[in-house]
PDB file of N, CA and C in Angstrom:
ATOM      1  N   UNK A   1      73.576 -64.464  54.758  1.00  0.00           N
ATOM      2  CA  UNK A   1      74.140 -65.676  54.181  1.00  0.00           C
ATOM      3  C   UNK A   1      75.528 -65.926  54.776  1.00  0.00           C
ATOM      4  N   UNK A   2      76.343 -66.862  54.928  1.00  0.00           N
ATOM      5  CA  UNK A   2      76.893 -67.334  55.467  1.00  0.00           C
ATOM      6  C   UNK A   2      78.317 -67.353  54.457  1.00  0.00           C
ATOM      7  N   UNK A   3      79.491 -66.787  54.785  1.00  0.00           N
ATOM      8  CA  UNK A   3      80.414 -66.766  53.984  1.00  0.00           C
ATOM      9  C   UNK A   3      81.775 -67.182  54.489  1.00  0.00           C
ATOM     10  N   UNK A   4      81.674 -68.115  55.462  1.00  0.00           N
ATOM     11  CA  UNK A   4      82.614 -68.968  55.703  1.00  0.00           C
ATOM     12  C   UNK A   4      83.134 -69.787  55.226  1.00  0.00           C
ATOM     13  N   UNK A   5      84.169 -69.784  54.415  1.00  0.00           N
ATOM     14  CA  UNK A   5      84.784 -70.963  53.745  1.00  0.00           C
ATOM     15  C   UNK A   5      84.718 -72.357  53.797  1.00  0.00           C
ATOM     16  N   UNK A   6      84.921 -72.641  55.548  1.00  0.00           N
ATOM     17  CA  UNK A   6      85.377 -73.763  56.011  1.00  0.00           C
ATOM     18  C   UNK A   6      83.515 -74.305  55.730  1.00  0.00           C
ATOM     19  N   UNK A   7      82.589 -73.888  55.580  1.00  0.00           N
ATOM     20  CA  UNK A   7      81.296 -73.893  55.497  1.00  0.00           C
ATOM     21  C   UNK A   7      80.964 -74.448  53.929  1.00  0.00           C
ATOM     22  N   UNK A   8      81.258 -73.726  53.199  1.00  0.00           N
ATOM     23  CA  UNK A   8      81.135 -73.655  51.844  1.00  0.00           C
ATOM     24  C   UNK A   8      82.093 -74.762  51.384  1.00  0.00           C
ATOM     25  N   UNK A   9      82.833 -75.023  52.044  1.00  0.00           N
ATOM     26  CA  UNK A   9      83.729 -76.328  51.257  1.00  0.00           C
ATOM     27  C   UNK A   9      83.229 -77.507  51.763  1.00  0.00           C
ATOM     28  N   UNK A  10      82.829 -77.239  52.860  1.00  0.00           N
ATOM     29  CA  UNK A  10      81.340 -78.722  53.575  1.00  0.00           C
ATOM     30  C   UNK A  10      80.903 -79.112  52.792  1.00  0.00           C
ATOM     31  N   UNK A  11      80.264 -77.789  52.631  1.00  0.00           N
ATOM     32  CA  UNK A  11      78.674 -78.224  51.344  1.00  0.00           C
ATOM     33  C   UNK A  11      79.514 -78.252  49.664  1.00  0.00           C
ATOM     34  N   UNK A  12      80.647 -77.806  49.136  1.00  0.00           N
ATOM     35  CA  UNK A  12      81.163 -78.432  48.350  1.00  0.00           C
ATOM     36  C   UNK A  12      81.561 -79.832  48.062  1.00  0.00           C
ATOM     37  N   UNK A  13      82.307 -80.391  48.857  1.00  0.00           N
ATOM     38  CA  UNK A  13      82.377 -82.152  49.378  1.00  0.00           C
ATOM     39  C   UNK A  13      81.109 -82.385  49.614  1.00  0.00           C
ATOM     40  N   UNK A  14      80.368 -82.389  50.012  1.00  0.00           N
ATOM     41  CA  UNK A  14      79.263 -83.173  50.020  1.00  0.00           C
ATOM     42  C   UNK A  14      78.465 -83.450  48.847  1.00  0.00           C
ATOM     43  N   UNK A  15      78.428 -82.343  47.746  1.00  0.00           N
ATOM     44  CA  UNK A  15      77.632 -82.269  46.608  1.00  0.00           C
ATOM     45  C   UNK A  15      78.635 -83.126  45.727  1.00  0.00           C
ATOM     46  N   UNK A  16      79.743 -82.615  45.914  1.00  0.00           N
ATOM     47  CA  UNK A  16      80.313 -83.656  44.947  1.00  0.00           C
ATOM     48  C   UNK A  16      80.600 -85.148  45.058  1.00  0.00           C
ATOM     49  N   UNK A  17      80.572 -85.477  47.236  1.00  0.00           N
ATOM     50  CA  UNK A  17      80.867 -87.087  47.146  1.00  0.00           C
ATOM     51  C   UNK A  17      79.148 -87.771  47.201  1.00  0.00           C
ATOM     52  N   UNK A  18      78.123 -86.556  46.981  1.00  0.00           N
ATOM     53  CA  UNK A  18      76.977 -87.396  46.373  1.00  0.00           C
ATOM     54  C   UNK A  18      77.179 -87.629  44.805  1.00  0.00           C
ATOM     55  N   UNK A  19      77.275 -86.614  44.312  1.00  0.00           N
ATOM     56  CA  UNK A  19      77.633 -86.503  42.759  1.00  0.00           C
ATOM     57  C   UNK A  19      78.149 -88.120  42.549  1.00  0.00           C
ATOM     58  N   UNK A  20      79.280 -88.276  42.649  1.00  0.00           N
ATOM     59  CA  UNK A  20      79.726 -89.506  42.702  1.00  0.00           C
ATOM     60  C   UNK A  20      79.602 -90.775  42.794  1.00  0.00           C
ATOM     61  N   UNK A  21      79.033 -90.859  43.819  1.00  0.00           N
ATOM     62  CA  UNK A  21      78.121 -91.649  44.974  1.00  0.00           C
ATOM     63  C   UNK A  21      76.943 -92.231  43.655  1.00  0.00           C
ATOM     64  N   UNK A  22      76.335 -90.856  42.578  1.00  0.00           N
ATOM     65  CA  UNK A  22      75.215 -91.426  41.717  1.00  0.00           C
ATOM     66  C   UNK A  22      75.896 -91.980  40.811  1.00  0.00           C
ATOM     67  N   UNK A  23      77.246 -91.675  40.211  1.00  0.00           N
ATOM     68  CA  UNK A  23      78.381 -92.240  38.933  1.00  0.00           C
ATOM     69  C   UNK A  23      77.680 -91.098  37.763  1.00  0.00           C
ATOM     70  N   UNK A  24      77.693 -89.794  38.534  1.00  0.00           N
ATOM     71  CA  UNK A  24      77.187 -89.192  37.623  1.00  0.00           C
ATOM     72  C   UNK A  24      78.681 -88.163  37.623  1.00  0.00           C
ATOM     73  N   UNK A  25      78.646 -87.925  36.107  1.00  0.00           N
ATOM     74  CA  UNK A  25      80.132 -86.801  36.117  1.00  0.00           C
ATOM     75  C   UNK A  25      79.228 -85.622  35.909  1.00  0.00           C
ATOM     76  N   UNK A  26      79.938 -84.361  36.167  1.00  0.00           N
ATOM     77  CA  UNK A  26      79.450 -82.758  35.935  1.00  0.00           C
ATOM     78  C   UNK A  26      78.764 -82.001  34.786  1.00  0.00           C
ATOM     79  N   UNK A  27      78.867 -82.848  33.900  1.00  0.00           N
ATOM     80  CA  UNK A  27      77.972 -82.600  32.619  1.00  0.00           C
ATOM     81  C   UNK A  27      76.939 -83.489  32.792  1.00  0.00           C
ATOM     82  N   UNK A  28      76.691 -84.884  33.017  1.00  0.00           N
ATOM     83  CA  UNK A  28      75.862 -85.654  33.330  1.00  0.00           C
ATOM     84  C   UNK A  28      74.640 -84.643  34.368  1.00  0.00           C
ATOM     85  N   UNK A  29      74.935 -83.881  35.319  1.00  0.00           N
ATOM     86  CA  UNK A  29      74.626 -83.544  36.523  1.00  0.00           C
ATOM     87  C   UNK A  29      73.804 -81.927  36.040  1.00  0.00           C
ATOM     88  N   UNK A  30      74.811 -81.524  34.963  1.00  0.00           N
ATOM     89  CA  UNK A  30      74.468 -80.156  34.489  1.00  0.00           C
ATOM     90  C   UNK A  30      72.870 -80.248  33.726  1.00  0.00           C
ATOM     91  N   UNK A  31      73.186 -81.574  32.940  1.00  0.00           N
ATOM     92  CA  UNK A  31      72.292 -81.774  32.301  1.00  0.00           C
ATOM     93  C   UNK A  31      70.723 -82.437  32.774  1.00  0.00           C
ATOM     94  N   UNK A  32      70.653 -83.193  33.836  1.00  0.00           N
ATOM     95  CA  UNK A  32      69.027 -83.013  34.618  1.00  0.00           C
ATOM     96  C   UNK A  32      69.058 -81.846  35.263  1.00  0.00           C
ATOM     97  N   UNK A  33      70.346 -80.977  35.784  1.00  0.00           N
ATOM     98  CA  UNK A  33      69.085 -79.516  36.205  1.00  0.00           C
ATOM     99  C   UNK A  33      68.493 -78.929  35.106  1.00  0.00           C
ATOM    100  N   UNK A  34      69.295 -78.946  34.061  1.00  0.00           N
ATOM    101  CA  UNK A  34      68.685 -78.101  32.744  1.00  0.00           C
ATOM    102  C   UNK A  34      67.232 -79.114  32.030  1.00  0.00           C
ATOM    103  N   UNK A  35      67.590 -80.595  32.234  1.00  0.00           N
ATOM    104  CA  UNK A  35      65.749 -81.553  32.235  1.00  0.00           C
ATOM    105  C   UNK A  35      64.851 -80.720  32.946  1.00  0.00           C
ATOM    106  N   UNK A  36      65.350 -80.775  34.582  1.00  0.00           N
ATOM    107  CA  UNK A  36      63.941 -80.139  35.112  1.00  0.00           C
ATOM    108  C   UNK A  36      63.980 -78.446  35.534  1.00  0.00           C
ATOM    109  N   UNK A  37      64.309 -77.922  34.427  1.00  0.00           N
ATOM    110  CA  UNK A  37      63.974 -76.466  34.092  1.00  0.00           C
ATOM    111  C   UNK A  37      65.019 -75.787  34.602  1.00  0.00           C
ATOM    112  N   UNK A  38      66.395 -75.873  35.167  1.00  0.00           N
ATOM    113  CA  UNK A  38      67.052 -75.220  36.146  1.00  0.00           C
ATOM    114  C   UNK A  38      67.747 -74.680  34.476  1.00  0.00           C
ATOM    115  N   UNK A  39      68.938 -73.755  35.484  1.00  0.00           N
ATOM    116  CA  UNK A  39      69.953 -73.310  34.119  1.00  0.00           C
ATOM    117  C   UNK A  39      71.460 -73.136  34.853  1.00  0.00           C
ATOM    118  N   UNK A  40      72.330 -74.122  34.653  1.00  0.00           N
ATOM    119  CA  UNK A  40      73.269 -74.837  35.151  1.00  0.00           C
ATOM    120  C   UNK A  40      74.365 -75.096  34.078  1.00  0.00           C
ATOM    121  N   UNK A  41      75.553 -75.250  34.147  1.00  0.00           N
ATOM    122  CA  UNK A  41      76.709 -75.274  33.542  1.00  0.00           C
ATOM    123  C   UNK A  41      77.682 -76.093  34.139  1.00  0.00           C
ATOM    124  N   UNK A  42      78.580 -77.566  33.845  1.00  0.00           N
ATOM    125  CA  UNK A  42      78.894 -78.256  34.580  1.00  0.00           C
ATOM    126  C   UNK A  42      80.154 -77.352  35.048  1.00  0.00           C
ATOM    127  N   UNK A  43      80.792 -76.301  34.524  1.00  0.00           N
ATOM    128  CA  UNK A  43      81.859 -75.073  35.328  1.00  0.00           C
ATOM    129  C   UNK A  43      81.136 -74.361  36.807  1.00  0.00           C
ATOM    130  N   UNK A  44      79.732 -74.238  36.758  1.00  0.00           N
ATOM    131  CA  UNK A  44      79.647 -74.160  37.801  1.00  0.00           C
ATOM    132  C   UNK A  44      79.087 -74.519  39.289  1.00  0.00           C
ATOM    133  N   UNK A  45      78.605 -75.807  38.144  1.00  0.00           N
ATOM    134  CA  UNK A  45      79.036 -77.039  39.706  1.00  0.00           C
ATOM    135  C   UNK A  45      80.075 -76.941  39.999  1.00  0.00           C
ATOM    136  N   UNK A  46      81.052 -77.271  39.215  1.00  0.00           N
ATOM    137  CA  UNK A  46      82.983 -77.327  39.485  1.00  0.00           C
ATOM    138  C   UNK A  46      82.835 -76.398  41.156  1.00  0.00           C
ATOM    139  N   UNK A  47      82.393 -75.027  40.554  1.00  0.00           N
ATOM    140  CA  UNK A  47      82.704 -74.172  41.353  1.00  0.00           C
ATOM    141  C   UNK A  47      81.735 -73.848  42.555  1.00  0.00           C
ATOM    142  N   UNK A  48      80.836 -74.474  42.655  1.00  0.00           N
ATOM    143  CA  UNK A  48      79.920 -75.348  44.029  1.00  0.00           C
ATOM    144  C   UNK A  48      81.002 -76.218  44.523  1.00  0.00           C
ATOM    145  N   UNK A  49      81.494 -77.223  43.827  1.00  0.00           N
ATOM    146  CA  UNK A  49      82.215 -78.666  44.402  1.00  0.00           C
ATOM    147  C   UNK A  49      83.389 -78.077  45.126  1.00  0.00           C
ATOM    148  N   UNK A  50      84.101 -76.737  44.480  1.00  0.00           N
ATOM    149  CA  UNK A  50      85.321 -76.317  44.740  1.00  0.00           C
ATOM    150  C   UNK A  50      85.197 -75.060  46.191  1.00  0.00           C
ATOM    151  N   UNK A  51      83.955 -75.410  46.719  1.00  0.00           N
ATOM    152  CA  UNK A  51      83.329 -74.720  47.923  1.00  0.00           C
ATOM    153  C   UNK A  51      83.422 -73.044  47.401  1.00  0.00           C
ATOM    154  N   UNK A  52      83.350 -72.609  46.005  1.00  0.00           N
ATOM    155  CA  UNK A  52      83.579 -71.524  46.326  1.00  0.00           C
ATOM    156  C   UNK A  52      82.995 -70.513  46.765  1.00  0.00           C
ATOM    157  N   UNK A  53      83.259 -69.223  47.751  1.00  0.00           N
ATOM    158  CA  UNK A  53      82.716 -68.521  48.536  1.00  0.00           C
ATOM    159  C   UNK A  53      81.820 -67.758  47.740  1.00  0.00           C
ATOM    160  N   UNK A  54      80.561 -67.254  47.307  1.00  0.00           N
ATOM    161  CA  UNK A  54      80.107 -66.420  46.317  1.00  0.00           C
ATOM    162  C   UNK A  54      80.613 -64.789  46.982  1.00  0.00           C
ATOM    163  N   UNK A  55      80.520 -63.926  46.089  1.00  0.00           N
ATOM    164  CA  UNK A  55      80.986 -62.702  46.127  1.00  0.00           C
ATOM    165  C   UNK A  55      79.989 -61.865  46.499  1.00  0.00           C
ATOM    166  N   UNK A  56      78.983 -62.018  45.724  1.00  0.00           N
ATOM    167  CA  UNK A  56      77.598 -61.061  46.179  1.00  0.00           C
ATOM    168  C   UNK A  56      77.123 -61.733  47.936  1.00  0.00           C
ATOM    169  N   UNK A  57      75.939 -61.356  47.995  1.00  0.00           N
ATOM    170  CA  UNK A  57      75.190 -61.508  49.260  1.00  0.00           C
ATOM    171  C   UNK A  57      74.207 -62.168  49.425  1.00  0.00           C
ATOM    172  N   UNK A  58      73.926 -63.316  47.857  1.00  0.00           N
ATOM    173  CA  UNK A  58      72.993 -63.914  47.653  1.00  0.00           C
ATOM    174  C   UNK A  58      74.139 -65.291  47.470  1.00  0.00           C
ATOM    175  N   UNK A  59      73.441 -66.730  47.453  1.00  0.00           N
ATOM    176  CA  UNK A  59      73.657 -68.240  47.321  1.00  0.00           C
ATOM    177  C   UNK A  59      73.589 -68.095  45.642  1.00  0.00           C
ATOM    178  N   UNK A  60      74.826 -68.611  44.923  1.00  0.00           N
ATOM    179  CA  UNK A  60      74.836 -68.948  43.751  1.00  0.00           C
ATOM    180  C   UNK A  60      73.192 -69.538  43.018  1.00  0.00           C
ATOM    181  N   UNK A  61      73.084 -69.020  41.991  1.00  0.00           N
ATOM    182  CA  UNK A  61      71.936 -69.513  41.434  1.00  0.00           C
ATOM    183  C   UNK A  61      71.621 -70.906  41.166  1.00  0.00           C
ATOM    184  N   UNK A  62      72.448 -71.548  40.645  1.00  0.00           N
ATOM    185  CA  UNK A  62      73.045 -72.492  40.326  1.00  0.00           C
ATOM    186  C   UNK A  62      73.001 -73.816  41.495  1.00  0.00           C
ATOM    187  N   UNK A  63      73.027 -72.857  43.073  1.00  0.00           N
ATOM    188  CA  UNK A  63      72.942 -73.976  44.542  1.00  0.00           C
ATOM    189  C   UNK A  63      72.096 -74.695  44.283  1.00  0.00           C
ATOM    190  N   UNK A  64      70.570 -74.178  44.559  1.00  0.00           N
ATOM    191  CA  UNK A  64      69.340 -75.034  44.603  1.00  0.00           C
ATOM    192  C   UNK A  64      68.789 -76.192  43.394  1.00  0.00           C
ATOM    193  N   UNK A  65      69.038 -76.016  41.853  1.00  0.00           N
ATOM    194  CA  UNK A  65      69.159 -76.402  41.404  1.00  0.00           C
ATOM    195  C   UNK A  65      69.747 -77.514  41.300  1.00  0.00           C
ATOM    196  N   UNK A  66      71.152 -77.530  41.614  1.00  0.00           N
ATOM    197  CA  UNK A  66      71.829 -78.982  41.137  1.00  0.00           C
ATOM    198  C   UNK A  66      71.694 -79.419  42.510  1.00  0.00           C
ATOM    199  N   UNK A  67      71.163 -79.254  44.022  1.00  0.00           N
ATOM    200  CA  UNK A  67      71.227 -80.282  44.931  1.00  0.00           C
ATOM    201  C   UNK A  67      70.022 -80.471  44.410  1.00  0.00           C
ATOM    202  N   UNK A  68      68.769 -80.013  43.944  1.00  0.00           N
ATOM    203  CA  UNK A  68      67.410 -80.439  44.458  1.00  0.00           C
ATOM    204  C   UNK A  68      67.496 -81.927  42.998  1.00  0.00           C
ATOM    205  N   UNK A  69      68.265 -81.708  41.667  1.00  0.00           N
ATOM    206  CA  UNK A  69      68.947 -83.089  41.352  1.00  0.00           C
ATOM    207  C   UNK A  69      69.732 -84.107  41.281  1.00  0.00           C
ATOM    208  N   UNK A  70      70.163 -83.551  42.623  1.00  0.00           N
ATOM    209  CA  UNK A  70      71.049 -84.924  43.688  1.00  0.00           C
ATOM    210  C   UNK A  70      70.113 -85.455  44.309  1.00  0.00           C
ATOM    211  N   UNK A  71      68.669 -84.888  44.309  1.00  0.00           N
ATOM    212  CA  UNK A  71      67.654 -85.585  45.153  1.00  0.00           C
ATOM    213  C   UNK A  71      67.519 -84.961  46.756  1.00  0.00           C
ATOM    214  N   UNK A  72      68.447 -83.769  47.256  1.00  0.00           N
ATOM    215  CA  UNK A  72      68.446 -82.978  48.385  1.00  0.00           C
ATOM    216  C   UNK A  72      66.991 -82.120  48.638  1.00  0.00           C
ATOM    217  N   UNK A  73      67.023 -82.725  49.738  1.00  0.00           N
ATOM    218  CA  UNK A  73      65.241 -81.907  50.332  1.00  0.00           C
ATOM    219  C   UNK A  73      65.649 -80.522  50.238  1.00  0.00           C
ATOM    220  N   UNK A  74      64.593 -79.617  50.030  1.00  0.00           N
ATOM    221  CA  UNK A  74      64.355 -78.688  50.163  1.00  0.00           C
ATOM    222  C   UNK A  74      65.631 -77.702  51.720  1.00  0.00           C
ATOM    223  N   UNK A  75      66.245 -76.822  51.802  1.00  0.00           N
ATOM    224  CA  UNK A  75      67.189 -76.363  52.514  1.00  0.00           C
ATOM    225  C   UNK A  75      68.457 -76.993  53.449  1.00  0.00           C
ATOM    226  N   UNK A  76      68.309 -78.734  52.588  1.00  0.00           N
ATOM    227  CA  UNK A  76      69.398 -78.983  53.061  1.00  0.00           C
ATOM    228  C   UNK A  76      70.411 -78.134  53.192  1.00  0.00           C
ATOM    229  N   UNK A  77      70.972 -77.747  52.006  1.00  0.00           N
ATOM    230  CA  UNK A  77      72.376 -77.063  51.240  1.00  0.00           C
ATOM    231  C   UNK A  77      72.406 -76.072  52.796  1.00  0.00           C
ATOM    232  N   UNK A  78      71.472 -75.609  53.158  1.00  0.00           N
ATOM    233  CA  UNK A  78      71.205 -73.702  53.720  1.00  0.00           C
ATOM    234  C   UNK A  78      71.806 -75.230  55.359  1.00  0.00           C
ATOM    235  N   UNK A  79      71.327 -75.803  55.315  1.00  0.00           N
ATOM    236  CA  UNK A  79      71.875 -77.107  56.809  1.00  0.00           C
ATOM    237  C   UNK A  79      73.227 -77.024  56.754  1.00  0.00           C
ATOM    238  N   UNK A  80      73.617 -77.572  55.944  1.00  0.00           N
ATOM    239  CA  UNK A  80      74.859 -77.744  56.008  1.00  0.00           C
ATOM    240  C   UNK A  80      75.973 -76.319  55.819  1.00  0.00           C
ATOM    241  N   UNK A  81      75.768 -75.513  55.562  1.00  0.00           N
ATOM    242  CA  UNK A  81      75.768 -73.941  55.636  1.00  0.00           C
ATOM    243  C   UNK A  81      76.114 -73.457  56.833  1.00  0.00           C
ATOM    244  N   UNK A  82      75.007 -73.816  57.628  1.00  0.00           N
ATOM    245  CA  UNK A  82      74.773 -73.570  58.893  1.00  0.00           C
ATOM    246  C   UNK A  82      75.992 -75.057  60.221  1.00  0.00           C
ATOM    247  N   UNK A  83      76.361 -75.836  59.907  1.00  0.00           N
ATOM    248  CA  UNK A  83      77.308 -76.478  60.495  1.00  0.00           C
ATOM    249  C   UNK A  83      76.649 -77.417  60.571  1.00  0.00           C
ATOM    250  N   UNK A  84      75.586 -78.140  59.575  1.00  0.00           N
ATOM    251  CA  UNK A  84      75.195 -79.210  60.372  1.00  0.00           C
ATOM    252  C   UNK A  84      75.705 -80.822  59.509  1.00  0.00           C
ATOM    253  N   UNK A  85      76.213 -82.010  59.887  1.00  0.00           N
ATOM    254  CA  UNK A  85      76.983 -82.956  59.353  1.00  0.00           C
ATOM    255  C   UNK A  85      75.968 -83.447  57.846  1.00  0.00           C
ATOM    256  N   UNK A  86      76.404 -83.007  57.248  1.00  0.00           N
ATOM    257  CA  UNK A  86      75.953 -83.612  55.860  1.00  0.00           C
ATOM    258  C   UNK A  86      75.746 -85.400  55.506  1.00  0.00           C
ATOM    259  N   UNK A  87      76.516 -86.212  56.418  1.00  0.00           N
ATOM    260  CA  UNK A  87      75.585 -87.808  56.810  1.00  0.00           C
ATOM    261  C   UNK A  87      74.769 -87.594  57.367  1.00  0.00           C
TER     262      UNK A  87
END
C-alpha cells in the first residue's frame, strides 16, 4: 500500500471536492454509507478528506465505503493512490 502523503492528500481533496460538488456535508455522506451497509463515521471521512496517512499496512476501512457513495467505480481511490489525476 502506498504511504505517501503527497498521495493520500490527492485522494483526500478529491473525496472531499466531490463531497461538495454533491452539497452533501460529512454526516450527510456518513449516513448513505451506513444506508448501503458500510460502517462509517463523519470523523472519519474528516480524516480521509484530511489525506491522512493510515498507520497499519492496510487502506482505512472506512476508504471503499464512502467513495463507492460518492458514486466512485470500483479502485478508483487505489488510481489515484497510485498518481493518477483524479479529473
Amino acid at each position: 500500500m502506498n504511504h505517501d502523503p503527497t498521495s493520500w492528500a490527492r485522494l483526500g481533496k478529491a473525496i472531499r471536492s466531490d463531497r461538495e460538488r454533491q452539497s452533501l456535508g460529512r454526516k450527510e455522506l456518513a449516513d448513505l454509507v451506513i444506508e448501503r451497509g458500510g460502517k462509517v463515521t463523519s470523523r472519519s471521512i474528516a480524516s480521509l478528506e484530511y489525506g491522512t496517512v493510515p498507520k497499519k499496512g492496510v487502506k482505512p476501512p472506512s476508504l471503499e465505503p464512502t467513495v463507492a457513495a460518492l458514486g466512485w467505480r470500483p479502485g478508483w481511490a487505489d488510481r489515484i493512490l497510485a498518481g493518477e489525476d483524479p479529473d
